[in-house]
Protein backbone atom coordinates (compact mmCIF):
# COMPACT_ATOMS: atom_id res chain seq x y z
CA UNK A 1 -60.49 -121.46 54.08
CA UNK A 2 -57.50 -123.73 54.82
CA UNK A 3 -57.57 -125.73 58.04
CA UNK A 4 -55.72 -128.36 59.50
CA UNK A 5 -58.66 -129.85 60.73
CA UNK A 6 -61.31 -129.74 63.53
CA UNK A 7 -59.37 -131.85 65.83
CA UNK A 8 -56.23 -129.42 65.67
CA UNK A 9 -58.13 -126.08 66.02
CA UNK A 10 -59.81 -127.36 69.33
CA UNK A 11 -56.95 -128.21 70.90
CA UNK A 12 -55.49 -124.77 69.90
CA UNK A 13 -58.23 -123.21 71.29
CA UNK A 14 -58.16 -124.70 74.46
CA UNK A 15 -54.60 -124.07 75.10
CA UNK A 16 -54.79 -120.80 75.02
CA UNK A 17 -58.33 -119.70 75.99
CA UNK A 18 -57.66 -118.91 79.39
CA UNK A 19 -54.92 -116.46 78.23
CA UNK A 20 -56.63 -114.52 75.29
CA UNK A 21 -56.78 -110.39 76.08
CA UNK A 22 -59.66 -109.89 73.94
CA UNK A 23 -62.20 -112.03 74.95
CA UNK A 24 -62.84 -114.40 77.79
CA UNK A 25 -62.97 -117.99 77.99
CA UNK A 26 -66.07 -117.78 79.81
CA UNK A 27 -69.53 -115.80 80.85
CA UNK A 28 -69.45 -114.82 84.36
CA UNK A 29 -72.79 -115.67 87.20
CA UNK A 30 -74.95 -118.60 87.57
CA UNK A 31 -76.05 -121.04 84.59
CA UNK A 32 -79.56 -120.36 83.85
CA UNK A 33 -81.93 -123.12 84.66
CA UNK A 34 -82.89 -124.71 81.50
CA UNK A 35 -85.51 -123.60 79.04
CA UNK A 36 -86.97 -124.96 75.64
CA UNK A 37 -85.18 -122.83 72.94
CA UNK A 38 -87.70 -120.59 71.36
CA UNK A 39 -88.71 -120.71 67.52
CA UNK A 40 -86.50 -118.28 65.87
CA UNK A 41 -87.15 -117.19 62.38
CA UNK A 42 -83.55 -117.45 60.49
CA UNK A 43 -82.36 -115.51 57.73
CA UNK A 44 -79.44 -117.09 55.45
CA UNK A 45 -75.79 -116.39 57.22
CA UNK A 46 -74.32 -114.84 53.71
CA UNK A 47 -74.31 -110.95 53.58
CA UNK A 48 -72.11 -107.76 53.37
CA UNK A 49 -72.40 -105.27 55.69
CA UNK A 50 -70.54 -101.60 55.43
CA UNK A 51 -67.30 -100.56 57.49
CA UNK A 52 -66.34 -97.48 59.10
CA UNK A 53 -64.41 -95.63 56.55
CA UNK A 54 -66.49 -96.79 53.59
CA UNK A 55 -65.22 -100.60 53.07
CA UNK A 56 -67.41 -103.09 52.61
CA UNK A 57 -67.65 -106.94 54.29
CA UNK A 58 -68.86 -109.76 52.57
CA UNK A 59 -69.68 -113.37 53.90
CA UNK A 60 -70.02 -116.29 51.69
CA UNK A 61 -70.50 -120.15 51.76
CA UNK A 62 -67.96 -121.72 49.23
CA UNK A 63 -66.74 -125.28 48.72
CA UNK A 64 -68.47 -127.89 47.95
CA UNK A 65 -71.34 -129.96 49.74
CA UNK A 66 -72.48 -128.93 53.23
CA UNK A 67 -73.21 -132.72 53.68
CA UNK A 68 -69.41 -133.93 53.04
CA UNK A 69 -68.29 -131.47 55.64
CA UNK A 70 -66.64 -129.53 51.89
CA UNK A 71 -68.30 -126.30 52.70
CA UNK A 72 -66.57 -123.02 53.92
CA UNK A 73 -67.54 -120.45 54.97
CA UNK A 74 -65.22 -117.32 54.07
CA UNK A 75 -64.66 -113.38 54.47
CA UNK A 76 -63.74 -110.79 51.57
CA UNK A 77 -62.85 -107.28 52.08
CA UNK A 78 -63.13 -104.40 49.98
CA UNK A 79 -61.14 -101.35 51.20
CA UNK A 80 -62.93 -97.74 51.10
CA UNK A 81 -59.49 -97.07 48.47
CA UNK A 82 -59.69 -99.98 46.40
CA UNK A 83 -62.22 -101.70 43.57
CA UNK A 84 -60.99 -105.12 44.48
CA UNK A 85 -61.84 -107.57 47.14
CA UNK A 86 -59.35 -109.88 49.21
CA UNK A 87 -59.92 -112.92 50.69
CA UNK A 88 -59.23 -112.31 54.96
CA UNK A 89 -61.22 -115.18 56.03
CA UNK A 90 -59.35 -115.84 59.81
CA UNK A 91 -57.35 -119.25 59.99
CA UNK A 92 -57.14 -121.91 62.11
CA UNK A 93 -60.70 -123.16 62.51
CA UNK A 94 -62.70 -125.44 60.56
CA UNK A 95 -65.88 -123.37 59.62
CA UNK A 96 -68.48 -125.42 57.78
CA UNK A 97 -70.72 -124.41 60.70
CA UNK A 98 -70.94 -121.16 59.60
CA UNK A 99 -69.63 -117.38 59.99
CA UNK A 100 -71.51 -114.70 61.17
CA UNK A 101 -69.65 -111.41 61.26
CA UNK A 102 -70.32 -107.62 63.27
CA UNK A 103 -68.50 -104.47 61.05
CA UNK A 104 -68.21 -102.12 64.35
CA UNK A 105 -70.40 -99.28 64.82
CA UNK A 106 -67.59 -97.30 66.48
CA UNK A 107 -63.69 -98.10 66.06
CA UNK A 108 -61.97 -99.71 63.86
CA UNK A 109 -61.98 -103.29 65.19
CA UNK A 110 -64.07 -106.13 62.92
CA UNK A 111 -65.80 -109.54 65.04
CA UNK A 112 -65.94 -112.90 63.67
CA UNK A 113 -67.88 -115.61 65.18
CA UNK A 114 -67.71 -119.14 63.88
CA UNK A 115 -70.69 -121.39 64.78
CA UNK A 116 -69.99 -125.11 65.85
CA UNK A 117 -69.63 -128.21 63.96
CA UNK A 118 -68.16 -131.68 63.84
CA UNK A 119 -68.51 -131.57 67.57
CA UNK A 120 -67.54 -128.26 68.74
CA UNK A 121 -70.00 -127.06 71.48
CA UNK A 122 -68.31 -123.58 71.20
CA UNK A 123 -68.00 -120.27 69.01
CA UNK A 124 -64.31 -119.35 68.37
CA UNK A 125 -63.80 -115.55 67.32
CA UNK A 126 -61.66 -113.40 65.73
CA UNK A 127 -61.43 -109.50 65.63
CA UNK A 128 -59.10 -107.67 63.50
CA UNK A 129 -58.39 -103.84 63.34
CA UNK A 130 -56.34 -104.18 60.51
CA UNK A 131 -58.69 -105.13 57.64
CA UNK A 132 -58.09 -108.62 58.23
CA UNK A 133 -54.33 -108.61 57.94
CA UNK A 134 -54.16 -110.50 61.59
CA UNK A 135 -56.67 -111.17 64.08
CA UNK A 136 -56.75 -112.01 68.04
CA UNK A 137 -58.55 -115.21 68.59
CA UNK A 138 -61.01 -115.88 71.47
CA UNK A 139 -64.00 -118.05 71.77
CA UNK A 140 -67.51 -117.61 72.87
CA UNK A 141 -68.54 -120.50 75.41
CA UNK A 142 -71.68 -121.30 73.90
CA UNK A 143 -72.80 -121.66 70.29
CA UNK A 144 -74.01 -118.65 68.68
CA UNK A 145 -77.41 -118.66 66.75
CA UNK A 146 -77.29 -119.45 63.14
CA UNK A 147 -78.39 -115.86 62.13
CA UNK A 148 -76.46 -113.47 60.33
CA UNK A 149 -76.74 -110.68 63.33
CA UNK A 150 -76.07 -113.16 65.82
CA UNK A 151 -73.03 -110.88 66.80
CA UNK A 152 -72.81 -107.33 67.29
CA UNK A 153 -69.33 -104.48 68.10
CA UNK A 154 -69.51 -101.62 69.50
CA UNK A 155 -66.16 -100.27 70.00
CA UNK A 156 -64.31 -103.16 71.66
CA UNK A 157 -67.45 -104.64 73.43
CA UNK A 158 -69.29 -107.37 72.08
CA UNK A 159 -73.17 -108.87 71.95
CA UNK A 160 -73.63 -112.81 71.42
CA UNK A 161 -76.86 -113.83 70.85
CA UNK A 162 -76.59 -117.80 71.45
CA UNK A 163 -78.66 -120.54 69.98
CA UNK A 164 -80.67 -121.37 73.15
CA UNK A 165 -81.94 -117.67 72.96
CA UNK A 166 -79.76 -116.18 75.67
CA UNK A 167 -77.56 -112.97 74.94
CA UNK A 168 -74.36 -112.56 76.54
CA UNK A 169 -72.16 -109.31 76.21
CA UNK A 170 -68.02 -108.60 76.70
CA UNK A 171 -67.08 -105.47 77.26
CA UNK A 172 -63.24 -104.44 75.95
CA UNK A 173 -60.11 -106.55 76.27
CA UNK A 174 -59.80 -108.14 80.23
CA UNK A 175 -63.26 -108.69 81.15
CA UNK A 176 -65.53 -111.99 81.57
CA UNK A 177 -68.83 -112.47 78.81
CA UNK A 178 -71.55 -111.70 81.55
CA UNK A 179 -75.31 -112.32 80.94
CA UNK A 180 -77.49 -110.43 79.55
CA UNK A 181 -80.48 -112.17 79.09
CA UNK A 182 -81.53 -115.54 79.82
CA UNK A 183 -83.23 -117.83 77.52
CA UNK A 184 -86.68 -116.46 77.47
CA UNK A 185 -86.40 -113.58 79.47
CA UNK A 186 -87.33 -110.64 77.46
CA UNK A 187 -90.31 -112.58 76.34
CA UNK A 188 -91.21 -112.64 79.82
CA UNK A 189 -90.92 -108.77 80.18
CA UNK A 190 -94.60 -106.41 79.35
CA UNK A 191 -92.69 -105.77 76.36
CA UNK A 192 -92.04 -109.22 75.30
CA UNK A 193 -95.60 -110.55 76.15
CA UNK A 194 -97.19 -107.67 74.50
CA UNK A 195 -95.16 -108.49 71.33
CA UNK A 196 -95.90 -112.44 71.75
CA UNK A 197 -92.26 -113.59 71.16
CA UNK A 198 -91.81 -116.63 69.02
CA UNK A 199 -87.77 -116.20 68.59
CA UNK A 200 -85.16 -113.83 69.04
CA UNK A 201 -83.61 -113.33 65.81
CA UNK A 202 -80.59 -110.34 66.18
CA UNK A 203 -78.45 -108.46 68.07
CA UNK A 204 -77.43 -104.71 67.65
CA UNK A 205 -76.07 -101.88 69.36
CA UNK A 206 -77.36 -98.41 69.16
CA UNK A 207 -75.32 -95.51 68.50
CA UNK A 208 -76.05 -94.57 72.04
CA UNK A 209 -74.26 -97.41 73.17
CA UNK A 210 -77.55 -99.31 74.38
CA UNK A 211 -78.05 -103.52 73.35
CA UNK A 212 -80.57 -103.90 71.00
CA UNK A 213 -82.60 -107.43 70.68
CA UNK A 214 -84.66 -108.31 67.55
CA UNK A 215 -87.36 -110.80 67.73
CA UNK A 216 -90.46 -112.56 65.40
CA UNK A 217 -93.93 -111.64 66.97
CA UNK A 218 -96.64 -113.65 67.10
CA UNK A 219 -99.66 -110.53 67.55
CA UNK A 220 -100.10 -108.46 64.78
CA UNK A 221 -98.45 -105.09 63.86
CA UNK A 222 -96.22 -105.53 66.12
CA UNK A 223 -92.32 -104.95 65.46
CA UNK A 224 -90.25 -107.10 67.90
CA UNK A 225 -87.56 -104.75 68.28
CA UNK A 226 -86.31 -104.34 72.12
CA UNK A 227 -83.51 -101.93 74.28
CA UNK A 228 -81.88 -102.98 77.20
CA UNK A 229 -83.03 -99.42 79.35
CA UNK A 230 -81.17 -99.83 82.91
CA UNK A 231 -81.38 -103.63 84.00
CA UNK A 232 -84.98 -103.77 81.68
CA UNK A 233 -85.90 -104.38 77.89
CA UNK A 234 -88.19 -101.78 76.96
CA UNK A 235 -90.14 -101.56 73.38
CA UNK A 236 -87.57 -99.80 70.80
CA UNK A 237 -89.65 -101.29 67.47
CA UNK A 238 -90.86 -98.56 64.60
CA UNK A 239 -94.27 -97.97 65.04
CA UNK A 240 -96.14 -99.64 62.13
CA UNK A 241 -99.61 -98.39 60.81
CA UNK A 242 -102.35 -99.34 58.10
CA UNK A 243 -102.16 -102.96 56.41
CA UNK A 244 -99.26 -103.85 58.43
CA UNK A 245 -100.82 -103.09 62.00
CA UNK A 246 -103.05 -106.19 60.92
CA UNK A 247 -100.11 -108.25 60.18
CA UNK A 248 -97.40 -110.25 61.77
CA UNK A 249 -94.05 -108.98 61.76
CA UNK A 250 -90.82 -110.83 61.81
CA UNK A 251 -87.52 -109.07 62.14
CA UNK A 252 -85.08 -111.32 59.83
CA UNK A 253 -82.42 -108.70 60.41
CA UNK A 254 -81.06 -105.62 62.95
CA UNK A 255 -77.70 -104.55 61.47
CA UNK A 256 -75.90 -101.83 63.14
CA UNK A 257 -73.83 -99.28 60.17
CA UNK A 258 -71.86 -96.15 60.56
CA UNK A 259 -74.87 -94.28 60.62
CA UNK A 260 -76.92 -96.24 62.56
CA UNK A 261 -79.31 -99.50 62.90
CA UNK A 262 -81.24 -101.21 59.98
CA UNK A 263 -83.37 -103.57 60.46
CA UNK A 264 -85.46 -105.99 57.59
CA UNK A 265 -88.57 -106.44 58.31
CA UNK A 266 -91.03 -109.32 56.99
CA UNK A 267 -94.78 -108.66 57.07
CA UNK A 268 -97.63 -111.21 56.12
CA UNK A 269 -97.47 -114.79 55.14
CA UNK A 270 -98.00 -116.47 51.95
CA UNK A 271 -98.66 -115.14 48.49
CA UNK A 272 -99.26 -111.12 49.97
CA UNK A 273 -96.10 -110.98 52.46
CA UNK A 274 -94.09 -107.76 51.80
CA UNK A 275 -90.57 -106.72 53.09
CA UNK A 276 -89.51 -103.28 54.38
CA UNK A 277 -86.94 -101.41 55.78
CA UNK A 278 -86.68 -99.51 59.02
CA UNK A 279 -83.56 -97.08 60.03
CA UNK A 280 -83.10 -95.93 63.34
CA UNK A 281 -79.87 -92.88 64.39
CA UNK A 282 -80.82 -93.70 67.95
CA UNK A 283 -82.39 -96.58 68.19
CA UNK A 284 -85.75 -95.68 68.83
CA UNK A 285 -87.23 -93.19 66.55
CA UNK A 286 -87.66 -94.98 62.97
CA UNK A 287 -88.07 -94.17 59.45
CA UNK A 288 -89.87 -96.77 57.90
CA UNK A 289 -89.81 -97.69 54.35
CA UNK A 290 -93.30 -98.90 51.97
CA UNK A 291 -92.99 -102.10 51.68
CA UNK A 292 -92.72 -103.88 48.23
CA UNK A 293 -94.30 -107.65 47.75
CA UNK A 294 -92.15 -110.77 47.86
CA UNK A 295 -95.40 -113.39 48.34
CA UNK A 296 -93.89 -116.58 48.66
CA UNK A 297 -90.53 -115.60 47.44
CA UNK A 298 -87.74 -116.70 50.04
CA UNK A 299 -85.05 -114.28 50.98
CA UNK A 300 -81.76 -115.96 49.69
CA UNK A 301 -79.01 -113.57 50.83
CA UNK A 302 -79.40 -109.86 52.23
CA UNK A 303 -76.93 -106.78 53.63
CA UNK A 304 -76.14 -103.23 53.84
CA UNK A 305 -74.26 -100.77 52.47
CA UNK A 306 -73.01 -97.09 52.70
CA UNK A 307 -75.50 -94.46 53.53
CA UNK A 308 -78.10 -96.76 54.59
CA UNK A 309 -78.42 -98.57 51.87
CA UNK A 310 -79.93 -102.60 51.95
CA UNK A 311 -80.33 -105.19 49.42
CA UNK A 312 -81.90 -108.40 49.53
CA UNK A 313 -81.40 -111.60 47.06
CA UNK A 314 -84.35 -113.55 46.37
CA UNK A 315 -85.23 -117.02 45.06
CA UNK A 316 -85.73 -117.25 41.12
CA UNK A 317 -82.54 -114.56 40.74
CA UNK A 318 -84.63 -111.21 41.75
CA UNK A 319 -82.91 -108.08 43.45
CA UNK A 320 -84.33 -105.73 45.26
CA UNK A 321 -82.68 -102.69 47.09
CA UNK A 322 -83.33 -99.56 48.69
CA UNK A 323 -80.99 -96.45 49.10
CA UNK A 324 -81.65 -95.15 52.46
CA UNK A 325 -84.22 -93.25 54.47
CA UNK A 326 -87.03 -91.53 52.34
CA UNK A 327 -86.18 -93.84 49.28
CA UNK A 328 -88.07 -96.42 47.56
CA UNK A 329 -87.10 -99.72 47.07
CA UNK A 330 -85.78 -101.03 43.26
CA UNK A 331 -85.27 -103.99 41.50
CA UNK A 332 -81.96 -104.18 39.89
CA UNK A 333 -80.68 -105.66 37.18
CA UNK A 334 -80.69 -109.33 36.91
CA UNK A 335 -77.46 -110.45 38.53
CA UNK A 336 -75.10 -112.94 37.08
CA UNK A 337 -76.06 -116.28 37.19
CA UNK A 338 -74.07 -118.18 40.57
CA UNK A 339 -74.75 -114.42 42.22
CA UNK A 340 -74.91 -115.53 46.25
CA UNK A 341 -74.85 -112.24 47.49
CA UNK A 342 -74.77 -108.09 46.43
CA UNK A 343 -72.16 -105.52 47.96
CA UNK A 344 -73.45 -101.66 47.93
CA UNK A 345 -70.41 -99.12 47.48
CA UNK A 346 -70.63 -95.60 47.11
CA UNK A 347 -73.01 -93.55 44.79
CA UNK A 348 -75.64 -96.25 44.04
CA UNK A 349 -73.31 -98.77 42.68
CA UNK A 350 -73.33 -102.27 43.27
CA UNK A 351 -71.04 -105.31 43.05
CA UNK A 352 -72.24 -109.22 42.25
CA UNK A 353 -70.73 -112.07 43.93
CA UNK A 354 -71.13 -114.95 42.19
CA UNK A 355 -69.84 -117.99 43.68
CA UNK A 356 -68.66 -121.82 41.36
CA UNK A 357 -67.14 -124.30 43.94
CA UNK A 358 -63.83 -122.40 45.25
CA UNK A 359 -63.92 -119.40 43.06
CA UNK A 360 -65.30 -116.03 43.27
CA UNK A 361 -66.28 -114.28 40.44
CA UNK A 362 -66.95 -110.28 40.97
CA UNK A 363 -69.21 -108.46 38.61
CA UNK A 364 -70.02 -104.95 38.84
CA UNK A 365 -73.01 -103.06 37.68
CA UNK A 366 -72.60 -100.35 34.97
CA UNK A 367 -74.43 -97.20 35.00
CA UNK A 368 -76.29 -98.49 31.94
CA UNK A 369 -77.78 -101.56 33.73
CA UNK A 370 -75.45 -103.85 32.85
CA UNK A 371 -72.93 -106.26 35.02
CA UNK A 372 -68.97 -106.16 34.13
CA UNK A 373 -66.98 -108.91 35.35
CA UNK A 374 -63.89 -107.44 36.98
CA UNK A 375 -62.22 -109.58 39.22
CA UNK A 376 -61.72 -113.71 39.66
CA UNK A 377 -60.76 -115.43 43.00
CA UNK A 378 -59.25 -118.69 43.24
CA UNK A 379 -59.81 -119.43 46.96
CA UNK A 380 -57.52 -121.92 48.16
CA UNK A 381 -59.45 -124.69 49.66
CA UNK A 382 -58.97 -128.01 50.88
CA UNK A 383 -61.41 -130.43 49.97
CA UNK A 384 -61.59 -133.17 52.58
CA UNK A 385 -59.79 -130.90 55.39
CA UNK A 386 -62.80 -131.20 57.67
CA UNK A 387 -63.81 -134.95 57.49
């Protein structure tokens, strides 16, 4: 992503926060008193998420090293119409913190949050209802967490989960971020202390319009997923039974699609932990996936795609997805070698996006097993920018 520089985009920012339309320069009641942060289990910020329409998001870290302040972090697009991805990444903000991005459930309007560095104590944002072609800037007063779902759209509102565990919420364009939850709070709730929160780890709408939290539990069987019901968070998790009622559960991701919420699902530690999948129309009857073994295996990258499809990347190059409710998961193909993250499109296929320094290399997977590269992108970066 090109920037200017840190120094530049703050002061940007800060002229014209109190006059942005689409989101407020501030959230709205009393400052909570302080809390320890709670223990959140992360998932990597990379990803691709489906769009309303049938496009297709994709995050990525690209640059060079994270400690040299030569990373970016940057956004692709792949119209429903088109084979080929551009790069919409919004400008104006240096964003080696990281992106975290929200495809809307409803409407046509995409969120971008980008996480604080070199300083910054605040999340700028960006939405866009024109696949990335502009975007109205706006800034979250807080940092957000450094997980993927750390944002969430529902048709011109917004969810914030922040990195001190609180979630905030702005409805559409005019009103004040207003709190949700404080830290800790829905671990305080019968549901949360029945579900032994150790972190909150996503945010989601559900297609009734309802916030969703996701969380890691600490007791067993246990799926720490939680609906704000009235002024209360209630239980909303899929009901788990057999092996994995005797075994923690950490939610690494709640991703809200077209069709609905998905949500990844970690069970077990060490060298028998499985992943699963869990899709909800309504957030709170589930269809739950069989899990497939990962053991120690780390989760490198993950997203969804069209139809309820997800994918997830794991260390040592292995790909795994599964193509909605009632399906079983699959490995794929090896992917190309530099592959940082998967995009689903329609009928099964999948594309490959394999990153080298500033370019992005697209690959896509043949009916015959095999990946085609189809598409190179020379993304203009500027080394140095951000020190």
């Amino acid at each position: 992503m090109t920037t200017s520089g840190v120094r530049a985009a703050v002061s940007t920012l800060l002229a014209g926060s109190c006059l942005l339309a689409a989101v407020a320069c501030a959230s709205s009641g009393t400052t909570p008193a302080p809390a320890t942060p709670a223990r959140a289990v992360t998932s990597p910020l990379v990803t691709s998420m489906a769009a309303i329409g049938g496009g297709t998001w994709a995050v990525l870290e690209m640059g060079g090293s994270a400690a040299d302040e030569n990373n970016f972090w940057e956004l692709f697009s792949r119209p429903a119409t088109s084979a080929q991805w551009t790069l919409v990444t919004p400008p104006g903000v240096a964003d080696n913190g990281g992106l975290v991005a929200a495809a809307p459930a409803l409407g046509q309007q995409m969120g971008v949050a980008i996480r604080p560095s070199q300083g910054l104590t605040f999340s700028p944002t960006a939405e866009t209802s024109d696949n990335g072609k502009t975007w109205g800037t706006g800034l979250i007063d807080a940092a957000v967490a450094d997980v993927p779902d750390a944002i969430a759209s529902y048709n011109g509102r917004m969810l914030a989960l922040l990195s001190n565990g609180a979630i905030d919420q702005v409805d559409p364009p005019g009103t004040s971020w207003r709190r949700l939850a404080a830290p800790g709070a829905i671990g305080a709730t019968a549901a949360g202390q029945s579900c032994e929160i150790t972190g909150l780890t996503a945010v989601a709408f559900s297609t009734t319009t309802a916030p969703l939290a996701a969380a890691s539990c600490a007791k067993p069987g246990i799926a720490g997923v939680f609906v704000l019901d009235g002024t209360t968070w209630q239980a909303a998790g899929p009901a788990l039974t057999g092996a994995l009622a005797g075994q923690q559960i950490q939610v690494l991701r709640l991703t809200g699609t077209p069709a609905g919420d998905i949500a990844l699902l970690r069970a077990g530690t060490g060298s028998t932990a499985s992943l699963l999948a869990a899709w909800t129309s309504d957030g709170t009857h589930w269809t739950v996936s069989s899990p497939f073994t990962v053991g120690t295996g780390t989760v490198t990258a993950s997203g969804t795609g069209p139809g309820g499809t997800a994918w997830v990347l794991l260390t040592g190059g292995r790909a795994e997805a599964v193509n909605g409710p009632g399906t079983a998961w699959h490995t794929l193909p090896a992917p190309p070698r530099g592959t940082a993250a998967l995009a689903a499109g329609p009928g099964g296929s999948f594309d490959a996006l394999a990153v080298s320094d500033a370019k992005l290399t697209v690959f896509q997977l043949s009916p015959q097993g095999s990946w085609t590269q189809t598409q190179v992108i020379n993304v203009p970066i500027q080394f140095g920018s951000s020190s």
